[in-house]
Protein backbone atom coordinates (compact mmCIF):
# COMPACT_ATOMS: atom_id res chain seq x y z
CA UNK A 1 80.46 -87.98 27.28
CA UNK A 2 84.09 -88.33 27.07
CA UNK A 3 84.84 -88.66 23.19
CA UNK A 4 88.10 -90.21 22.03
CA UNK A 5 89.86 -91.12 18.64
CA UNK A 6 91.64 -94.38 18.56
CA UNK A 7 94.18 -94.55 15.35
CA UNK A 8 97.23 -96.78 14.50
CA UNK A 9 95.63 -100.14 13.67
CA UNK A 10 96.59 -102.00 10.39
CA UNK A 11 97.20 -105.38 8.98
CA UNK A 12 100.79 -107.22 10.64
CA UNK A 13 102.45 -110.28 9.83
CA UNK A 14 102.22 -112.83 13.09
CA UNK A 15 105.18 -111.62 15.21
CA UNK A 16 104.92 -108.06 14.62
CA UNK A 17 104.45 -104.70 16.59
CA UNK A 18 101.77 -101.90 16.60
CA UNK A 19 101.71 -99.00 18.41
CA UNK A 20 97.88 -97.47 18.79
CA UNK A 21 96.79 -94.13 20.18
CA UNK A 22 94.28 -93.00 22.31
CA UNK A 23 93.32 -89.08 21.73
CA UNK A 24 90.80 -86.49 22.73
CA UNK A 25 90.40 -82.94 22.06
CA UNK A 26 87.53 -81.83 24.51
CA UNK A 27 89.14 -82.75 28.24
CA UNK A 28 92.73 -84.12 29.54
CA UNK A 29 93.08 -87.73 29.20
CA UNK A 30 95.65 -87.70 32.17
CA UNK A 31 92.73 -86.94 35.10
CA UNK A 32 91.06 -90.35 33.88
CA UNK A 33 91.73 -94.17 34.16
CA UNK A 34 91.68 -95.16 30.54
CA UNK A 35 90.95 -98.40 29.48
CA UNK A 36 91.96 -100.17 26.15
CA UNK A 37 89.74 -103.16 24.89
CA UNK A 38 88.57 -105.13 22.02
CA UNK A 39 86.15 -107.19 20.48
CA UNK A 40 86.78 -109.92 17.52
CA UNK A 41 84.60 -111.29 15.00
CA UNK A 42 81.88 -113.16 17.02
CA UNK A 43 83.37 -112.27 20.32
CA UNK A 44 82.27 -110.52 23.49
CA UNK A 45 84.30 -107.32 23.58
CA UNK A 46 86.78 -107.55 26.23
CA UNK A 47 89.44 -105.39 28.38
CA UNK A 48 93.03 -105.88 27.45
CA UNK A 49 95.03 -103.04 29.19
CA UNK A 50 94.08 -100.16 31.65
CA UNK A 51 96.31 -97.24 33.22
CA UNK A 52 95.26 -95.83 36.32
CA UNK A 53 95.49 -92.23 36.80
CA UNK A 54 95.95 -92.03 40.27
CA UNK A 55 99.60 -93.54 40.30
CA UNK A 56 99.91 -94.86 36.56
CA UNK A 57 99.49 -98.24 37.40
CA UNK A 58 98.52 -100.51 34.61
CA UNK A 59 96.93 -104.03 34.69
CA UNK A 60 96.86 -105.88 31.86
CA UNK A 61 94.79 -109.17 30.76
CA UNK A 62 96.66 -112.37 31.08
CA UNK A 63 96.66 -113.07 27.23
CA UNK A 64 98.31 -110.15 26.65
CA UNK A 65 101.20 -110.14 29.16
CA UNK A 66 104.78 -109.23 28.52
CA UNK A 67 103.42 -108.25 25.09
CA UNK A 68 101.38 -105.12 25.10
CA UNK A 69 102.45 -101.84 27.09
CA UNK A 70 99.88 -99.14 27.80
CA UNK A 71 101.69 -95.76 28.31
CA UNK A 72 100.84 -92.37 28.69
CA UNK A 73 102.26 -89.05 26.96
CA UNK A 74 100.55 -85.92 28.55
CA UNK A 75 102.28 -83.42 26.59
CA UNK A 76 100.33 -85.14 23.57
CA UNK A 77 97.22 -85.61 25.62
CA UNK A 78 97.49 -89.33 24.75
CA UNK A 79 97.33 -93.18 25.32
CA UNK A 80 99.54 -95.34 24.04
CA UNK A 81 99.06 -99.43 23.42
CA UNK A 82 102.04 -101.13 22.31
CA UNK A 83 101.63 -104.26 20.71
CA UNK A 84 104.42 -106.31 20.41
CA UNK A 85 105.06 -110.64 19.65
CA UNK A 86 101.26 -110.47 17.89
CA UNK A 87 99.63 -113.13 16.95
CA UNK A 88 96.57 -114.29 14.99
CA UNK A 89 93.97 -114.29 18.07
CA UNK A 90 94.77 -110.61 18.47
CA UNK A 91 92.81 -109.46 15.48
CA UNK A 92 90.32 -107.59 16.77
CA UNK A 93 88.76 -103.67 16.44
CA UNK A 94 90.34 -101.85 19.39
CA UNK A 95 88.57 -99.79 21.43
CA UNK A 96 90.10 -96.89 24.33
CA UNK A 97 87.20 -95.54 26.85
CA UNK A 98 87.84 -93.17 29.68
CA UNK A 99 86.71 -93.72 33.51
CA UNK A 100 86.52 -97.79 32.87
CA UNK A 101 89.49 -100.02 34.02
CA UNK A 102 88.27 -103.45 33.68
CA UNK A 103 89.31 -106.79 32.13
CA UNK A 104 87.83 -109.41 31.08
CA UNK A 105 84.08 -109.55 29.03
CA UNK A 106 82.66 -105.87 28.77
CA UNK A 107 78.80 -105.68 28.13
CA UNK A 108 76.87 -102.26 26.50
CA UNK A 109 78.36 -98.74 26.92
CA UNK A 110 78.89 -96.32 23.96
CA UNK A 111 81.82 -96.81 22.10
CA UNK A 112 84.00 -95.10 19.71
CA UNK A 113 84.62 -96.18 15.84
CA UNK A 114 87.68 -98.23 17.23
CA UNK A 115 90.87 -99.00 15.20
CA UNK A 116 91.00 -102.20 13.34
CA UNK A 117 93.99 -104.43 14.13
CA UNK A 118 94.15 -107.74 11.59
CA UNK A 119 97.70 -109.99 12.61
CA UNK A 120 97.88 -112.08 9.53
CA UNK A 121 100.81 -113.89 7.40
């Protein structure tokens, strides 16, 4: 088990930015691919951004292109998602998981309380 806290969600007009975190207290998020994801109302959850920790390499879903950044800060044992140009369709709980790097539909796993993230004018 690989617990993390997600923060920095809120409500943002269409067109706005958000910047979420990705923490964890018990082991060093920088020896782990972390994975950020989400899930809307009546949606499959699904992977949105993922940094590699072999080389920092980051793939990120096609929807969210040229609009979200994932970053890492390792002096603040963190993950960073930066959300910029949001839209509507973003609203979603966000979710950060260690040691999956996937996009796309996820299915089961254990997962964390998440961060909500509304985009509404």
């Amino acid at each position: 088990q690989l617990p993390v806290v997600e923060s920095g969600g809120g409500l943002v007009q269409p067109g706005g930015s958000l910047r979420l975190s990705c923490t964890a207290s018990a082991f060093t998020l920088s020896l782990y691919d972390i994975g950020w994801f989400r899930q809307a109302p009546g949606k499959e959850r699904e992977g949105v951004s993922c940094i590699r920790t072999t080389d920092d390499n980051t793939i990120n879903a096609d929807s969210v292109k040229g609009r979200f950044t994932i970053s890492r800060d390792n002096a603040k044992n963190t993950v960073y998602l930066e959300m910029n140009s949001l839209k509507p369709e973003d609203t979603a709980i966000y979710y950060c998981k260690p040691r999956l790097c996937a996009l796309g539909p996820i299915k089961g796993g254990d997962w964390g309380q998440g961060t909500q993230v509304t985009v509404s004018s």
